[in-house]
Protein backbone atom coordinates (compact mmCIF):
# COMPACT_ATOMS: atom_id res chain seq x y z
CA UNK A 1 63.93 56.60 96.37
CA UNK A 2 61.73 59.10 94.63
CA UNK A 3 64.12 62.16 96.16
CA UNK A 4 67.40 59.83 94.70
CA UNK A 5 65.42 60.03 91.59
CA UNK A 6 64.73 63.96 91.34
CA UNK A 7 68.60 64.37 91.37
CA UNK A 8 69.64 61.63 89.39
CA UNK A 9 67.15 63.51 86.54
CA UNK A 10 68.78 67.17 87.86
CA UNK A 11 71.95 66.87 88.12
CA UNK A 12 74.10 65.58 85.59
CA UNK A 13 77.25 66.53 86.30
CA UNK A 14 79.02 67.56 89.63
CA UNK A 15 79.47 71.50 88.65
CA UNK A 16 75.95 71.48 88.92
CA UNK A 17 75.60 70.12 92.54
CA UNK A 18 78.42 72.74 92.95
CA UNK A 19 75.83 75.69 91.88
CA UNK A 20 72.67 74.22 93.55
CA UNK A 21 74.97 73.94 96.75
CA UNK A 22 75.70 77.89 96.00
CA UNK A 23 72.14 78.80 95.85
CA UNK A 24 70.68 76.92 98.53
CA UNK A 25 73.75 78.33 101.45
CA UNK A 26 73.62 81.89 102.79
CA UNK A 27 77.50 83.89 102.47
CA UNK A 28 78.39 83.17 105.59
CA UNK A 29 77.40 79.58 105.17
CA UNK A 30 79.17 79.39 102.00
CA UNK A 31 82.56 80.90 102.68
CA UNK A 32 83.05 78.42 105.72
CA UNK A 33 83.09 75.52 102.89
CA UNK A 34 85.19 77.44 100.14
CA UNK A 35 87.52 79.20 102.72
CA UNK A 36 91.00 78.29 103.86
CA UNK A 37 93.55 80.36 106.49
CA UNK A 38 94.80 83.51 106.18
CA UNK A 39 96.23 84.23 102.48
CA UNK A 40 94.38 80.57 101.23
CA UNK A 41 97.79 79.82 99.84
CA UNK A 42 97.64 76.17 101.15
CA UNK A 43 94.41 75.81 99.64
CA UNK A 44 95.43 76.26 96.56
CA UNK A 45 97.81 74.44 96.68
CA UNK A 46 95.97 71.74 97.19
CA UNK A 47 94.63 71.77 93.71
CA UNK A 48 98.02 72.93 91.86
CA UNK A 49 99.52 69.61 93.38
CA UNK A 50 96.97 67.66 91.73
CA UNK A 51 96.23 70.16 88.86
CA UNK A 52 100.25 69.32 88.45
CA UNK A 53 100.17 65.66 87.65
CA UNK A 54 99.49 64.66 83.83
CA UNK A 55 98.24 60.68 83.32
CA UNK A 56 100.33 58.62 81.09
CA UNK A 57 97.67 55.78 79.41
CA UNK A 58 98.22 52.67 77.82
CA UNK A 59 96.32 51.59 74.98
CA UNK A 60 94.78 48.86 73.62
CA UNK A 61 93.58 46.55 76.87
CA UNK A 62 90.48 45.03 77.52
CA UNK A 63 88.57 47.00 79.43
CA UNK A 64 84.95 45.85 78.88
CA UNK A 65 84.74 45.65 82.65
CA UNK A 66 85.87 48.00 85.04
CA UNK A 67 85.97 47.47 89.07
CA UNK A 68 86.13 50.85 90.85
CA UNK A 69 86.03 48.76 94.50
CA UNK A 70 88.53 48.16 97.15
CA UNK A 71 88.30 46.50 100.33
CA UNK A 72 89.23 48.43 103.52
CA UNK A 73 88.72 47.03 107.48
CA UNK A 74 87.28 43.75 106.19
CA UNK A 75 84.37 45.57 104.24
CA UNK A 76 84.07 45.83 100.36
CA UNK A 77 83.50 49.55 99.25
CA UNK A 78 82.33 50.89 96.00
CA UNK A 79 85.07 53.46 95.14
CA UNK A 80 88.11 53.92 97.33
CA UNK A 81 86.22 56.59 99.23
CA UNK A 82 86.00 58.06 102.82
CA UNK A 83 83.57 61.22 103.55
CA UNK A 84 86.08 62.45 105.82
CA UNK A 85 85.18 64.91 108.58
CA UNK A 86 83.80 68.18 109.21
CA UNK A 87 82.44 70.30 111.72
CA UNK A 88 79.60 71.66 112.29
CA UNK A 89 77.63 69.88 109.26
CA UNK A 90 73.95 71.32 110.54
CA UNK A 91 74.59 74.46 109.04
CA UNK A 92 74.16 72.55 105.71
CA UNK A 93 71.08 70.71 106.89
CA UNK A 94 69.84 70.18 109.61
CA UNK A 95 70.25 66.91 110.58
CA UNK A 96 74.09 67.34 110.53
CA UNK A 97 76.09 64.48 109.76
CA UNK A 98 72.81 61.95 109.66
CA UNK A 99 72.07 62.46 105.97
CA UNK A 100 75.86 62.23 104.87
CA UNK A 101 76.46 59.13 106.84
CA UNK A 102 73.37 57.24 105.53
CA UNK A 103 74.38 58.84 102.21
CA UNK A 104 77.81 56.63 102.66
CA UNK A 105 75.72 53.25 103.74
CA UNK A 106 73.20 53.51 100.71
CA UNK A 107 75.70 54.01 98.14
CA UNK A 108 78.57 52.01 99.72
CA UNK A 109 81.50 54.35 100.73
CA UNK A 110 83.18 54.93 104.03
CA UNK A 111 82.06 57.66 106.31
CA UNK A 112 84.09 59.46 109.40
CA UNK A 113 82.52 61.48 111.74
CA UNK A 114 83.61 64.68 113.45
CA UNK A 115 83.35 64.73 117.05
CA UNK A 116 82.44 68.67 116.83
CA UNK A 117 79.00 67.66 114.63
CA UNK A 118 75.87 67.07 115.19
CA UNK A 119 73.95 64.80 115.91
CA UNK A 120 76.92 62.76 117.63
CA UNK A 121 79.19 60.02 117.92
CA UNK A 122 75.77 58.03 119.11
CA UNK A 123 73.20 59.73 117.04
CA UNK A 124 74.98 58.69 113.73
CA UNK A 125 75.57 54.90 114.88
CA UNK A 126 71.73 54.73 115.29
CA UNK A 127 71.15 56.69 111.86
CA UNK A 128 73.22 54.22 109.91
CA UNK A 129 74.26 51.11 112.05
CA UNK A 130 75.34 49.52 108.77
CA UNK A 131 77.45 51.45 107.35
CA UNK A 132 81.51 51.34 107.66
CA UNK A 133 82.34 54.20 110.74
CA UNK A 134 84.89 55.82 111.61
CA UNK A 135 85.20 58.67 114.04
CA UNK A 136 87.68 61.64 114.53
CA UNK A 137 88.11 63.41 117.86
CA UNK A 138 89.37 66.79 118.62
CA UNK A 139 91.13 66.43 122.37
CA UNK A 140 88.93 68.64 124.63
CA UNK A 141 89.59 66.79 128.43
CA UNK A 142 92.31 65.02 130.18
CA UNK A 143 93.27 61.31 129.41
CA UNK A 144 90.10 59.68 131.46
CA UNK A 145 88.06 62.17 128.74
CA UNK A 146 89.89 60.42 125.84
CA UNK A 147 89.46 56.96 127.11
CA UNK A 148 85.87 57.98 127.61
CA UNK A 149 85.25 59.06 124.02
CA UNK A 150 87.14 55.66 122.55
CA UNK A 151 85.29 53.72 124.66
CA UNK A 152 81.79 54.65 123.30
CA UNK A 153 83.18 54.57 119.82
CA UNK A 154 84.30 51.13 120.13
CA UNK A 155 80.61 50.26 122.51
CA UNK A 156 78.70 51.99 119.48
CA UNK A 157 80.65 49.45 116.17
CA UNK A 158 82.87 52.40 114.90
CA UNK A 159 85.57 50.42 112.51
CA UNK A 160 88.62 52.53 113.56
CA UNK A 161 88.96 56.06 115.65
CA UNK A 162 91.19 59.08 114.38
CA UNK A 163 93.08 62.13 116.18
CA UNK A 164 93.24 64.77 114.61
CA UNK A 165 96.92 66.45 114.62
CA UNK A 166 97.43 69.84 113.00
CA UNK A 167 94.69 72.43 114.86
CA UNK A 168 97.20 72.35 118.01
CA UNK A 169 96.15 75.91 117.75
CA UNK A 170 92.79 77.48 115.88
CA UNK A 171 94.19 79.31 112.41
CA UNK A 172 92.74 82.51 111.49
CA UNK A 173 90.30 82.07 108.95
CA UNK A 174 90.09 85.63 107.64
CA UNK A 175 86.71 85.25 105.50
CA UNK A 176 84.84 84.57 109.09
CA UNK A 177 86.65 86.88 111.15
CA UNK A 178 86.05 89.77 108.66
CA UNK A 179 82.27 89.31 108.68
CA UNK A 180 82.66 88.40 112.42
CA UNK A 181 80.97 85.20 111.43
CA UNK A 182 81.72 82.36 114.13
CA UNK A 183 80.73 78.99 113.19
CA UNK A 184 79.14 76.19 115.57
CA UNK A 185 82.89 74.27 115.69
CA UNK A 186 84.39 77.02 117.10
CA UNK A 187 81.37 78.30 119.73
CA UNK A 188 82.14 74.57 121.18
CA UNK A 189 85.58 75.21 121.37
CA UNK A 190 85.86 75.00 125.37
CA UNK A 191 89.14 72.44 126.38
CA UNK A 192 90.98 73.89 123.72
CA UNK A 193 94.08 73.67 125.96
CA UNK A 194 93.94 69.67 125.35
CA UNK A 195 94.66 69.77 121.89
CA UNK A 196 97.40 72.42 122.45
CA UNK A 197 99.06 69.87 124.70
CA UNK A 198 98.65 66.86 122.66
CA UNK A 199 101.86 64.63 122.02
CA UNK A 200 102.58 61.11 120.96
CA UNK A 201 102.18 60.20 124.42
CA UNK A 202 98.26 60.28 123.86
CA UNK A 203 98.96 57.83 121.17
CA UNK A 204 100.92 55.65 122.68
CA UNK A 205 98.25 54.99 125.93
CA UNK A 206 95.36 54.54 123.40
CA UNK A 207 97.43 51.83 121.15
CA UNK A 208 98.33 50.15 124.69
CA UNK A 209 94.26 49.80 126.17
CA UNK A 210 92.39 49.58 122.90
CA UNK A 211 91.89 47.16 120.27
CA UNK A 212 90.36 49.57 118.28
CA UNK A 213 92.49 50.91 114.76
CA UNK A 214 94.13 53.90 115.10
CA UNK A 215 94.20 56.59 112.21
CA UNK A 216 96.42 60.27 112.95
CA UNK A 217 94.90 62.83 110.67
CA UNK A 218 96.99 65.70 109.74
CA UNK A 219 100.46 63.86 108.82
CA UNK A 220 102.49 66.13 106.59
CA UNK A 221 105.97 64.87 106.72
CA UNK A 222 107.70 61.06 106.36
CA UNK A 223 109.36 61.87 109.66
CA UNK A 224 106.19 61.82 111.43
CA UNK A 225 104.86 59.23 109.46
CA UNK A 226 107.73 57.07 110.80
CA UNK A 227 106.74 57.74 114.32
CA UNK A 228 103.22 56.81 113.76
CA UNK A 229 104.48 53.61 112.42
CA UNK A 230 106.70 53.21 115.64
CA UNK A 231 103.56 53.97 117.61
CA UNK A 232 101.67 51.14 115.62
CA UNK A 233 99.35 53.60 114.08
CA UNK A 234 96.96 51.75 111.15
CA UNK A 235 96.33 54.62 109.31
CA UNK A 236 97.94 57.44 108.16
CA UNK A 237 95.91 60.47 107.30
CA UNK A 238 97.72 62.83 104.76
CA UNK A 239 95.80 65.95 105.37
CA UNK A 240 96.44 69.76 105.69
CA UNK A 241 93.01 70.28 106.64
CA UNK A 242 91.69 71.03 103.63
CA UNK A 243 94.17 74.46 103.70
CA UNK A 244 92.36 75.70 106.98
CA UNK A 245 95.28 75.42 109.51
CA UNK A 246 98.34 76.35 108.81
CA UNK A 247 99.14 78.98 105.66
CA UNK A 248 101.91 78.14 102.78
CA UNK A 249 102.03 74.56 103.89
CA UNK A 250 102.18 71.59 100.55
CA UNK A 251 99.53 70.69 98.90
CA UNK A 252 98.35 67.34 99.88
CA UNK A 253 99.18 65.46 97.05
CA UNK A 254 103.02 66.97 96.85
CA UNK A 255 103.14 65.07 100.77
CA UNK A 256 102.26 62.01 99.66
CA UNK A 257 105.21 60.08 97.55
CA UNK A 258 107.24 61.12 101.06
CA UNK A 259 104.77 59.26 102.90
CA UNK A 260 103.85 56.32 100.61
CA UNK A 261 107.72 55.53 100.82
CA UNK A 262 108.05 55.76 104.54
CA UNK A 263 105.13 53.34 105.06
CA UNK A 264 106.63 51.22 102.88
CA UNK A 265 102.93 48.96 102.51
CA UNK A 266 102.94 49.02 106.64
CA UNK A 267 99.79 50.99 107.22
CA UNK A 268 96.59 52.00 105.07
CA UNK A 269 96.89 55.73 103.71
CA UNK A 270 94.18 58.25 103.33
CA UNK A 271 94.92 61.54 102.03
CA UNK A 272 92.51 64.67 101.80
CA UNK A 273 92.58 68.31 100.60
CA UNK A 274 91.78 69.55 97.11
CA UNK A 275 89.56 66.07 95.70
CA UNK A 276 86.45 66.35 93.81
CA UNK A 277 86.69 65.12 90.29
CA UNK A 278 86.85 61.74 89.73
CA UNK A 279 90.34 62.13 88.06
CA UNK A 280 91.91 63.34 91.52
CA UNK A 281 90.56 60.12 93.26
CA UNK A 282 92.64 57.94 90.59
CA UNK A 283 95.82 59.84 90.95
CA UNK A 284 95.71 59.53 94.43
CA UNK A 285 95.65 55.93 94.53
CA UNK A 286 97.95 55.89 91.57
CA UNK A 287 100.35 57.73 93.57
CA UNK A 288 99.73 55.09 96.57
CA UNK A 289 96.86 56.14 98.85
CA UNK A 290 94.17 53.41 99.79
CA UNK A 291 91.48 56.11 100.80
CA UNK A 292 90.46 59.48 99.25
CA UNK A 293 88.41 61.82 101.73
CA UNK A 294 86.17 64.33 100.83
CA UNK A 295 85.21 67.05 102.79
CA UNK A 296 83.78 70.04 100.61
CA UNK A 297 82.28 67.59 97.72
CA UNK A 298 79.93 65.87 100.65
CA UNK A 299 79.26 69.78 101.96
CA UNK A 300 78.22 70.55 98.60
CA UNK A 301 76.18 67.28 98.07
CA UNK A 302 74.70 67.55 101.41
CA UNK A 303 73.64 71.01 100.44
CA UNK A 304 72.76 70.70 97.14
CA UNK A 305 69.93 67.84 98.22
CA UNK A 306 70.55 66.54 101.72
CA UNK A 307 70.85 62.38 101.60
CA UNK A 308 69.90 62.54 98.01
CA UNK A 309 72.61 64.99 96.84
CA UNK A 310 75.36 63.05 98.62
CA UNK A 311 74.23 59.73 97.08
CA UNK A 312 74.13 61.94 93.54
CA UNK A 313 77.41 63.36 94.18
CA UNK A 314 79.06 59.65 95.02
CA UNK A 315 77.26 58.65 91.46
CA UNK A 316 78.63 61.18 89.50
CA UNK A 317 82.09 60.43 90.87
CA UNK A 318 81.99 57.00 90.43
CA UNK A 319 80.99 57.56 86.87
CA UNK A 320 84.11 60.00 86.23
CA UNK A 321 86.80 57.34 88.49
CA UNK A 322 85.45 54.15 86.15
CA UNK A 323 85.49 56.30 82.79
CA UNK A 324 88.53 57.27 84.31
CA UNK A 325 90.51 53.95 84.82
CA UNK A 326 89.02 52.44 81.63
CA UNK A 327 90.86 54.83 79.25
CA UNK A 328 93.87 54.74 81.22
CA UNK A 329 93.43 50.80 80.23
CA UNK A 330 93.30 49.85 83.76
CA UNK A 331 90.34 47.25 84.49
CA UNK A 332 90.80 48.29 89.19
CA UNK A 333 92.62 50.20 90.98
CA UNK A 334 94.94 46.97 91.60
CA UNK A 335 96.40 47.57 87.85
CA UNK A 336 97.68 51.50 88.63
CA UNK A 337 100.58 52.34 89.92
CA UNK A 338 102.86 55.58 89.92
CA UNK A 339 104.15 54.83 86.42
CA UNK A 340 100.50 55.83 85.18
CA UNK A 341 101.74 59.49 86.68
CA UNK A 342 103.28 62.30 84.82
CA UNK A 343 104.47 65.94 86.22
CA UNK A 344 102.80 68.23 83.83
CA UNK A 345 102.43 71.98 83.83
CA UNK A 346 98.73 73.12 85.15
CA UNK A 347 96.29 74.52 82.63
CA UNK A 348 94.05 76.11 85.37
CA UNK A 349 95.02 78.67 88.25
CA UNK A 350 94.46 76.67 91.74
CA UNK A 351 91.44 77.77 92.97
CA UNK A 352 88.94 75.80 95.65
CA UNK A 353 86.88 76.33 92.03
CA UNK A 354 89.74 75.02 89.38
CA UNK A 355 88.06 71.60 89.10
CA UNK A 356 84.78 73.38 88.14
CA UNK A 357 85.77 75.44 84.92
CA UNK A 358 82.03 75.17 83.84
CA UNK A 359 80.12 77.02 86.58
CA UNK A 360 79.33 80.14 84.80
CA UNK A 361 76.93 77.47 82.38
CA UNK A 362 75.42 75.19 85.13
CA UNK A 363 71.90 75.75 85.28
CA UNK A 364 71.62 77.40 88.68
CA UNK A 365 75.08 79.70 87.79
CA UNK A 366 77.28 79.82 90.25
């Protein structure tokens, strides 16, 4: 509690995690957070589709009390959030994944893991058996593998299991391979031949032998949302991983009205790629997502002050999403809907760094 403390009294807003996370990471270290593919076009447009999308308030509500939770797989979460996955999370700290995921259980959010982190599918059951699991494979054996891996996430209480879609084939990520910089993800990339060959066969054999609830990460499109749905997928995972696959693709939040319509309320939604203020999390669910994942805000917690640093990074958000809500003159997230949603020319060029106008007066400096 004492460590929760020490960041609660340093950092006060979220640049500042931000600029502690810059200062405690090496270049190479940093640029695999901040990077995307290639040109980084899809990255940025990640935050010019959010960037894009004015709120329209109404006035003059009660809104003494706000309620920033929502309930997801039977469990009651404090803000409509999953950490969503990422590789190779020891380069951050180095427990991996351990701090984040007891991060997520102290302060009450969900928490997915990726199967390329350590310490593992069973090393972060035994660091936080309480907390709501999920976990997210990348396909690196033959069917019997798969089966294998679903099996020990269902022996080992994970709430639902995810496949990850769009790295059929590894993208170029030109800040690493100009500094020749390869991560731990992709030294463990052996099998890779799996996820080339992946198809909705895969899908259909785990839906038929496991009870478990099924989440495809990496939907882009309502046409393949509609085949999830066909395939009795629970979950669909808007995602463009985080602009790291493949270049000039949408910007998350420009894919999801096609995919909010196409589910038509017959699956849960979760949508990544450009969130980190608390304003981005209440569009989203505005616009009709149930979960909002965060993959570089936990990186920067986790890096800013391990455990600590993600719980202070949660805080901070939750603080922005219920100021938020309240002067939109919505008491939950039950009151918005896509009415509270205006297109609006962006202010701020899209940047991995837009949301973050104030770094050059944090007290670290970025």
């Amino acid at each position: 509690m004492l460590r929760e403390a020490a960041a609660r009294n340093e950092f006060l807003n979220l640049h500042e995690i931000v600029a502690k996370a810059r200062q405690n990471l090496n270049q190479n270290e940093w640029d695999y957070i901040v990077g995307g593919v290639e040109s980084e076009t899809t990255l940025r447009r990640n935050r010019m589709a959010l960037d894009s999308m004015a709120f329209r308030p109404r006035v003059l509500r009660d809104v003494s009390k706000v309620d920033a939770t929502t309930k997801i797989l039977g469990r009651k979460l404090r803000l409509p959030i999953v950490l969503c996955p990422v590789g190779s999370l020891e380069s951050f700290h180095p427990e991996g994944a351990a701090p984040v995921v007891k991060g997520a259980a102290e302060f009450g959010v969900a928490h997915m893991l990726s199967s390329v982190c350590d310490p593992g599918l069973e090393g972060v059951a035994k660091a936080a058996p309480e907390a709501l699991r999920m976990f997210q494979l990348y396909v690196r054996g033959d069917a019997a593998w798969v089966d294998d891996v679903v099996e020990r996430a269902i022996a080992n209480t994970y709430a639902a299991f995810c496949l990850t879609v769009d790295t059929a084939h590894y993208s170029r990520r030109e800040r690493d391979i100009a500094k020749r910089h390869i991560t731990g993800g992709r030294r463990r990339a052996s099998g890779r031949e799996f996820q080339e060959a992946l198809d909705w066969r895969t899908v259909e054999r785990i839906k038929a032998k496991f009870k478990i609830p099924l989440a495809i990460k990496g939907i882009a499109t309502a046409e393949d949302t509609r085949i999830a749905l066909d395939h009795g997928v629970e979950f669909i995972f808007v995602s463009n991983h985080g602009g790291r696959q493949l270049d000039h693709g949408r910007g998350s939040f420009d894919v999801l009205p096609e995919v909010v319509e196409a589910v038509a309320g017959r699956a849960n939604i979760i949508i990544d790629g450009g969130f980190y203020r608390g304003s981005d999390v209440v569009k989203a669910i505005a616009a009709g997502a149930h979960l909002v994942g965060l993959g570089r805000m936990q990186c920067y917690g986790l890096a800013a002050a391990g455990q600590a640093g993600v719980v202070r990074m949660l805080e901070l958000l939750e603080d922005e999403v219920i100021r938020s809500l309240g002067l939109l003159g919505a008491t939950s997230f039950g009151k918005l809907d896509a009415s509270y949603l205006h297109p609006a020319a962006p202010t701020n060029q899209p940047h991995v760094f837009s949301a973050f106008p104030h770094l050059d007066i944090a007290p670290y400096r970025y």
